[in-house]
N, C-alpha and C. Protein backbone atom coordinates (compact mmCIF):
# COMPACT_ATOMS: atom_id res chain seq x y z
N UNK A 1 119.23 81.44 94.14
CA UNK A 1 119.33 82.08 95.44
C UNK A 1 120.55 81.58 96.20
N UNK A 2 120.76 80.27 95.77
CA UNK A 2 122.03 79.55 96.65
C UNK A 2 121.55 79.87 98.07
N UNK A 3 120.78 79.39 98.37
CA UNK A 3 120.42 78.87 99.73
C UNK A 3 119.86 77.39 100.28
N UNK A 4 119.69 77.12 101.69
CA UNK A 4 119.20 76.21 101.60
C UNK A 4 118.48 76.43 102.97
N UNK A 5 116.82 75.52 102.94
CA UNK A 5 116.09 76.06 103.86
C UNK A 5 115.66 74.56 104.68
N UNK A 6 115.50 74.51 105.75
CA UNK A 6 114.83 73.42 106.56
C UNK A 6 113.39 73.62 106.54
N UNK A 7 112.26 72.59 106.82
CA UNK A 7 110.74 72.64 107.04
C UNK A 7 110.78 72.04 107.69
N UNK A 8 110.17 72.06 108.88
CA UNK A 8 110.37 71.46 110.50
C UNK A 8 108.30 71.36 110.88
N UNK A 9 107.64 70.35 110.38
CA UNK A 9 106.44 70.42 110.70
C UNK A 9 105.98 68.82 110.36
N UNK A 10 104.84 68.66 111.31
CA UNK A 10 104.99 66.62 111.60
C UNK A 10 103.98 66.56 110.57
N UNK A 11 103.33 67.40 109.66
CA UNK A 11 102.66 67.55 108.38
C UNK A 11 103.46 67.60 107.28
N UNK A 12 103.53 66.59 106.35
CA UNK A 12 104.13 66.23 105.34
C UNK A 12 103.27 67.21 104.22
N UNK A 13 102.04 67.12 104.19
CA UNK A 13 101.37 68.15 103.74
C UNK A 13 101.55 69.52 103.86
N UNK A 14 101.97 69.97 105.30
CA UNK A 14 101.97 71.63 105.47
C UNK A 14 103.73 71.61 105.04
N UNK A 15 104.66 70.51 105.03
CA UNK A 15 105.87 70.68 104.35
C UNK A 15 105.92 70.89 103.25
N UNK A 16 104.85 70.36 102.64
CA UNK A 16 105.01 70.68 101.01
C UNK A 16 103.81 71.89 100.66
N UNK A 17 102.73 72.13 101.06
CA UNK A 17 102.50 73.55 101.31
C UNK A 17 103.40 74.97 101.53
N UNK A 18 104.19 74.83 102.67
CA UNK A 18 104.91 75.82 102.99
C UNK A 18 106.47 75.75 101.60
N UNK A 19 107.01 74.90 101.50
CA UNK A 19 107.29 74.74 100.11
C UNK A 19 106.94 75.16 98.64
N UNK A 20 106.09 74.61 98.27
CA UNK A 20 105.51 75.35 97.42
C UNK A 20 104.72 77.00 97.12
N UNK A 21 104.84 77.49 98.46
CA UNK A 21 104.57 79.06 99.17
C UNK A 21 105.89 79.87 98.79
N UNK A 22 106.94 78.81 98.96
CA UNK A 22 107.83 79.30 99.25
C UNK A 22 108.74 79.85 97.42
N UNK A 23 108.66 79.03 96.73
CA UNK A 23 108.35 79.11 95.26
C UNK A 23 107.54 79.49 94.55
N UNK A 24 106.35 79.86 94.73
CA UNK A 24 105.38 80.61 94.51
C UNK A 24 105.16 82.10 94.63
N UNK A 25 106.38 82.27 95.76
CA UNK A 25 106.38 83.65 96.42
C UNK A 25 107.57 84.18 95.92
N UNK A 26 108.33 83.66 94.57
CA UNK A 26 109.85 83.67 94.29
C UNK A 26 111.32 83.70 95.24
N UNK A 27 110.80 82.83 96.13
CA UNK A 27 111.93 82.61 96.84
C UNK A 27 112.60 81.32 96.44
N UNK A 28 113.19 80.94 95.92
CA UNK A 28 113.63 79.69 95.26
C UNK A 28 114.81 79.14 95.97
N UNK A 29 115.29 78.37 96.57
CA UNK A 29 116.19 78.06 97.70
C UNK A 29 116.65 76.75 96.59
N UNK A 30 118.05 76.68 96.83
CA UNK A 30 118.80 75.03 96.36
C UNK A 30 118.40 73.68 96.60
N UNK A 31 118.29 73.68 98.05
CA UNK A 31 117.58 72.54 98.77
C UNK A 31 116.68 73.07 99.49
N UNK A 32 115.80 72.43 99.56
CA UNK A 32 114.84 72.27 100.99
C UNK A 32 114.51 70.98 101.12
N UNK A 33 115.23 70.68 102.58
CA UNK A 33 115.17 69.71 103.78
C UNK A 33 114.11 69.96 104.20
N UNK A 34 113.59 68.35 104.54
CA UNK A 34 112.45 68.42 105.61
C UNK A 34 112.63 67.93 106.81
N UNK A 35 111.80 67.32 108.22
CA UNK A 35 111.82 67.45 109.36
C UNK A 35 109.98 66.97 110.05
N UNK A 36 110.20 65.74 110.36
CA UNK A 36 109.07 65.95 111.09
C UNK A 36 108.74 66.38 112.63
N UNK A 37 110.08 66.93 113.48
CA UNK A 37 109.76 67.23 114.56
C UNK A 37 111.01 68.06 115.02
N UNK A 38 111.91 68.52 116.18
CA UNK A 38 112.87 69.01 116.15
C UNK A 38 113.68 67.93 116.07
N UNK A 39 113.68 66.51 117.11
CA UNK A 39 114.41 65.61 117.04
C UNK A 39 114.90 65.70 115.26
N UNK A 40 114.07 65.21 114.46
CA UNK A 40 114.81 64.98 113.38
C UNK A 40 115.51 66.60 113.02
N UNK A 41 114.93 67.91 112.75
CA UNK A 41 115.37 69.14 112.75
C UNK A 41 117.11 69.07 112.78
N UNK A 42 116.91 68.66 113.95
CA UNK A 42 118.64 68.97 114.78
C UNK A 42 118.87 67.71 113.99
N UNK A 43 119.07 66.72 113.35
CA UNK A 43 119.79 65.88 112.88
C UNK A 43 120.20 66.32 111.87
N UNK A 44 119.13 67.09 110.68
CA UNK A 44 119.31 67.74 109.77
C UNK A 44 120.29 68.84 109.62
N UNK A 45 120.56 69.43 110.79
CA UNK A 45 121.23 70.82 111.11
C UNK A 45 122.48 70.53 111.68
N UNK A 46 122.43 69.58 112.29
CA UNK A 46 123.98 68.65 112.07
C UNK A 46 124.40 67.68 111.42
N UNK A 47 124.13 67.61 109.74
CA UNK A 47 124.54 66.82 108.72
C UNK A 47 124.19 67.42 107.19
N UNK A 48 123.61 68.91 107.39
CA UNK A 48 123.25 69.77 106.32
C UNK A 48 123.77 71.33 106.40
N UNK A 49 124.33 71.60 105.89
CA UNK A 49 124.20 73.43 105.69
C UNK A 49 122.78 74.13 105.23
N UNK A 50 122.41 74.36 105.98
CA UNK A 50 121.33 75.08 105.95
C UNK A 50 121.04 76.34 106.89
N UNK A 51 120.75 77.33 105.74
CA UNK A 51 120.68 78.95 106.09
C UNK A 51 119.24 79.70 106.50
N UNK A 52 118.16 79.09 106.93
CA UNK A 52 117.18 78.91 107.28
C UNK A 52 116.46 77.90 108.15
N UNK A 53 115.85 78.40 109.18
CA UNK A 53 114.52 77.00 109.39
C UNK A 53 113.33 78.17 109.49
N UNK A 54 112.50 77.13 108.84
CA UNK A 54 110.51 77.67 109.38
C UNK A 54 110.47 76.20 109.61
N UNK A 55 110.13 76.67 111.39
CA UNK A 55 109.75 75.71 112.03
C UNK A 55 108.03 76.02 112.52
N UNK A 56 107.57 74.87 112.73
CA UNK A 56 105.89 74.93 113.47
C UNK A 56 106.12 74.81 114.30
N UNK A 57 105.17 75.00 115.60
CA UNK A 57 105.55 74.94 117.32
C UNK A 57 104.99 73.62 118.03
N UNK A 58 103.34 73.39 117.43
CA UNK A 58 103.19 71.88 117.81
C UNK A 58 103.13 71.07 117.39
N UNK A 59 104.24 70.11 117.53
CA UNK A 59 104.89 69.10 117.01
C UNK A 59 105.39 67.82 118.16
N UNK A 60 104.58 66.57 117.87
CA UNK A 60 105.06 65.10 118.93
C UNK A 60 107.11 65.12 118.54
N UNK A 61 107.24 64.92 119.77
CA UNK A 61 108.25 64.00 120.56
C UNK A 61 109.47 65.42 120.50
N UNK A 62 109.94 66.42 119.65
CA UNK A 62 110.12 67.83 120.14
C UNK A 62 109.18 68.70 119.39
N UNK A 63 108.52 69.55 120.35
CA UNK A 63 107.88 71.02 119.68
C UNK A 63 108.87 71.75 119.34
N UNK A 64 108.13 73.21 118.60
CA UNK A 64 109.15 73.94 118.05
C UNK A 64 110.06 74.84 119.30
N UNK A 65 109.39 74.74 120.78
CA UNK A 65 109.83 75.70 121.64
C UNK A 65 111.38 74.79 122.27
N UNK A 66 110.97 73.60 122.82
CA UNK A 66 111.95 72.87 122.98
C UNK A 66 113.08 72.44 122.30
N UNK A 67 112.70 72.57 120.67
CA UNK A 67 113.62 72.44 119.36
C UNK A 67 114.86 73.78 119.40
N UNK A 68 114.20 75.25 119.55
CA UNK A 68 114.95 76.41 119.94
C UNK A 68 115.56 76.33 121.27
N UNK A 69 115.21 75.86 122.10
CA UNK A 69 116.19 75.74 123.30
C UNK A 69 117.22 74.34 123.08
N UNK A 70 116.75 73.12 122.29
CA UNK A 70 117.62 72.98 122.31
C UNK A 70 119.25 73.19 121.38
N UNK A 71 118.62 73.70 120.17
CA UNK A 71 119.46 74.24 119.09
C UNK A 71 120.33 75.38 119.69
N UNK A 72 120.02 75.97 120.41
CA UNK A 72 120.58 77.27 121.35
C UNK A 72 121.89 77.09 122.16
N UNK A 73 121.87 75.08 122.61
CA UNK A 73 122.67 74.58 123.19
C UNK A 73 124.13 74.08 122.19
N UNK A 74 123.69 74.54 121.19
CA UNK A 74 124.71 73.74 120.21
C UNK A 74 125.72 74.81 119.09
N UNK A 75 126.94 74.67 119.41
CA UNK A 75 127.69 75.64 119.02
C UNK A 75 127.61 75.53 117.42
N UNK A 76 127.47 74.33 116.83
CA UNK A 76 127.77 74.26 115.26
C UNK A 76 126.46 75.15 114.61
N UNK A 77 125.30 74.88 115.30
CA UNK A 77 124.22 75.19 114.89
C UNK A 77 123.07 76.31 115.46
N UNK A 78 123.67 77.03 116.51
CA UNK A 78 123.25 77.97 117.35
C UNK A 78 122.19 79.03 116.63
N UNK A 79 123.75 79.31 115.68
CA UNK A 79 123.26 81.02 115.21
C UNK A 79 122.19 80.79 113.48
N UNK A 80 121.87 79.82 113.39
CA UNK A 80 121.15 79.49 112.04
C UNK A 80 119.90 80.02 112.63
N UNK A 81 119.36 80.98 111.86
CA UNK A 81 117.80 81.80 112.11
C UNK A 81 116.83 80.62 112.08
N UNK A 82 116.05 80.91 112.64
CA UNK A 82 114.59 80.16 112.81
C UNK A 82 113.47 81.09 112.73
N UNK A 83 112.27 80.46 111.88
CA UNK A 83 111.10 81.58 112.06
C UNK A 83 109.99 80.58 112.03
N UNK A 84 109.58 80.75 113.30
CA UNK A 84 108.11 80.26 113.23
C UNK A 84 106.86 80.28 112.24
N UNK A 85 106.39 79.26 111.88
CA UNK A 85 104.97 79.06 111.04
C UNK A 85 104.31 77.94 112.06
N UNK A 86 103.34 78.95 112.83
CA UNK A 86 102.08 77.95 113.48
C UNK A 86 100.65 78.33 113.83
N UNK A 87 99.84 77.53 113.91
CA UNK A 87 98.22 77.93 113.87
C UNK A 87 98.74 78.83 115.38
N UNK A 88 99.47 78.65 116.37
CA UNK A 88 99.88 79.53 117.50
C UNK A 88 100.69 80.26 117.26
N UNK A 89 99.98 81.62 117.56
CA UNK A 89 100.97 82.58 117.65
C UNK A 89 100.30 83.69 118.55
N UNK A 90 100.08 83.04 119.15
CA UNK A 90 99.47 84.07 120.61
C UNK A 90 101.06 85.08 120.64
N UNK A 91 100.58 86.43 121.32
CA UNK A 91 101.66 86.36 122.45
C UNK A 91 102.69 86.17 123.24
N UNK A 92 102.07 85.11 123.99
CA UNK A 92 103.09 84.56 124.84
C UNK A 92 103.80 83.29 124.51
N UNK A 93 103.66 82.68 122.96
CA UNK A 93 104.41 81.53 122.57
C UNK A 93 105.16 82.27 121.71
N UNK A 94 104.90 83.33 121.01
CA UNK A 94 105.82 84.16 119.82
C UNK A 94 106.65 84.43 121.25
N UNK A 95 106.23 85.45 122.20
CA UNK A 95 106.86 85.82 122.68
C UNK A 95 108.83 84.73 123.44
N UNK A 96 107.84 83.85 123.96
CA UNK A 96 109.02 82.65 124.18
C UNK A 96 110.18 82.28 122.89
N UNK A 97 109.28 82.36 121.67
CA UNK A 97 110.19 82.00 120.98
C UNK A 97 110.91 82.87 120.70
N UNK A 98 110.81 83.79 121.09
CA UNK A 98 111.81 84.97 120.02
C UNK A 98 112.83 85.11 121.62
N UNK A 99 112.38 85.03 122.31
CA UNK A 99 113.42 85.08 123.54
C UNK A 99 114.43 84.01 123.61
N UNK A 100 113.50 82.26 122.91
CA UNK A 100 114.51 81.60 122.29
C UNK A 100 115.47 81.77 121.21
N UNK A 101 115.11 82.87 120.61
CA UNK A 101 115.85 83.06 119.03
C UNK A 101 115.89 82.97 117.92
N UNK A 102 114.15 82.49 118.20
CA UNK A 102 113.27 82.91 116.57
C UNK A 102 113.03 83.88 116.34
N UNK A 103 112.98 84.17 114.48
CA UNK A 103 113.85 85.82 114.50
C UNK A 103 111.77 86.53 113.89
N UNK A 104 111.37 85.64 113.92
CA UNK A 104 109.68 86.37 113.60
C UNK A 104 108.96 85.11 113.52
N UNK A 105 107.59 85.34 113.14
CA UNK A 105 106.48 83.79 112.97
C UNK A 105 105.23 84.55 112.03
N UNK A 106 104.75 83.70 111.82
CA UNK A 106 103.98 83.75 110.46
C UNK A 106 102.71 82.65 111.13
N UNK A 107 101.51 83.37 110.75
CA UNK A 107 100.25 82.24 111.28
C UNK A 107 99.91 81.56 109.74
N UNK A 108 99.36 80.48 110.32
CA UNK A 108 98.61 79.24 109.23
C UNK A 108 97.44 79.54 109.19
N UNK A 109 96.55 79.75 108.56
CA UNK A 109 97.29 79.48 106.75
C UNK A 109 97.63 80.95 106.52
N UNK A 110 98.53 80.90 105.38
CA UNK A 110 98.65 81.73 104.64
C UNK A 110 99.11 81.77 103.36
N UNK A 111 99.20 83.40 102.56
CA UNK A 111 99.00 82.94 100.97
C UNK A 111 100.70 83.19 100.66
N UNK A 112 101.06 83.10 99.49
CA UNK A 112 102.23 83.20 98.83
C UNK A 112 103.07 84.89 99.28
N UNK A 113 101.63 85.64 98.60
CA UNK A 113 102.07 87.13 98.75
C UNK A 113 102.01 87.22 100.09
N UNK A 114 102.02 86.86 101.36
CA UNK A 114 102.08 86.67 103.26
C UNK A 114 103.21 86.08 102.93
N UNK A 115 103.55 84.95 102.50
CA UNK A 115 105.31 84.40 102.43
C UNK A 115 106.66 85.49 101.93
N UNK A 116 105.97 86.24 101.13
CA UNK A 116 106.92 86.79 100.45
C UNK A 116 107.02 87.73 101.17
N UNK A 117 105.71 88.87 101.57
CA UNK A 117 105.86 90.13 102.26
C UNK A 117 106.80 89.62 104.01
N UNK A 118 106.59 88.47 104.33
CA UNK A 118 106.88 88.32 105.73
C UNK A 118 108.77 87.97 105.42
N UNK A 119 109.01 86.54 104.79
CA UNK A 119 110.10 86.23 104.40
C UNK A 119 111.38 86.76 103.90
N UNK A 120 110.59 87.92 102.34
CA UNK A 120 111.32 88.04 101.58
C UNK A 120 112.34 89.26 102.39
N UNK A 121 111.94 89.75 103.14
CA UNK A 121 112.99 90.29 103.60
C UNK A 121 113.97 90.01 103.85
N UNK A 122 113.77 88.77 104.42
CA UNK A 122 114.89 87.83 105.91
C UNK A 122 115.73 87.22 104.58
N UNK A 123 115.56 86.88 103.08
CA UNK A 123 116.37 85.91 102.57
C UNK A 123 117.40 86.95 101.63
């Protein structure tokens, strides 16, 4: 695929879940970086090329909403898509995020064929 994707979730478990979804669903990416919060996220995104994030929204010390505003602030790393994966997806938190510049979201749990039908478009 020659890509490379970020996992932005303080679950080392739902990182390697959403991972293995993600290969399962034949999306096969070069690297995938992980991330336990945005703090680390944005470190990753300024010391990696990476053409993707699925980020989760609640997450200690940055959530995923604060992670998009602050990535928004940063010229190197602005325009890199983000798509939400979280047990929230009301409404009005999809809604915020996509006003932040997440480009869709995906609820937890879900199966391979939900990764692929939601994803496989975007890659």
């Amino acid at each position: 695929m020659g890509e490379n994707v970020l996992l932005v979730d303080d679950s080392s478990t739902m990182r390697k879940i959403v991972g293995r979804s993600l290969r399962q669903a034949g999306l096969d990416f070069d690297n995938i970086f992980e991330a336990a919060d945005g703090v680390e996220a944005l470190e990753v995104l300024e010391s990696e090329s990476v053409d993707i994030v699925l980020s989760d929204i609640n997450m200690p010390n940055m959530d995923g909403i604060s992670f998009l505003r602050e990535k928004s602030t940063r010229d190197g790393i602005k325009d890199i898509p983000v798509f939400m994966i979280s047990t929230e997806t009301g409404d009005d938190i999809i809604g915020e995020a996509k006003s932040l510049g997440a480009i869709g979201a995906m609820k937890k749990p879900f199966t391979p064929d939900k990764v692929n039908e939601v994803l496989g478009p975007l890659m």
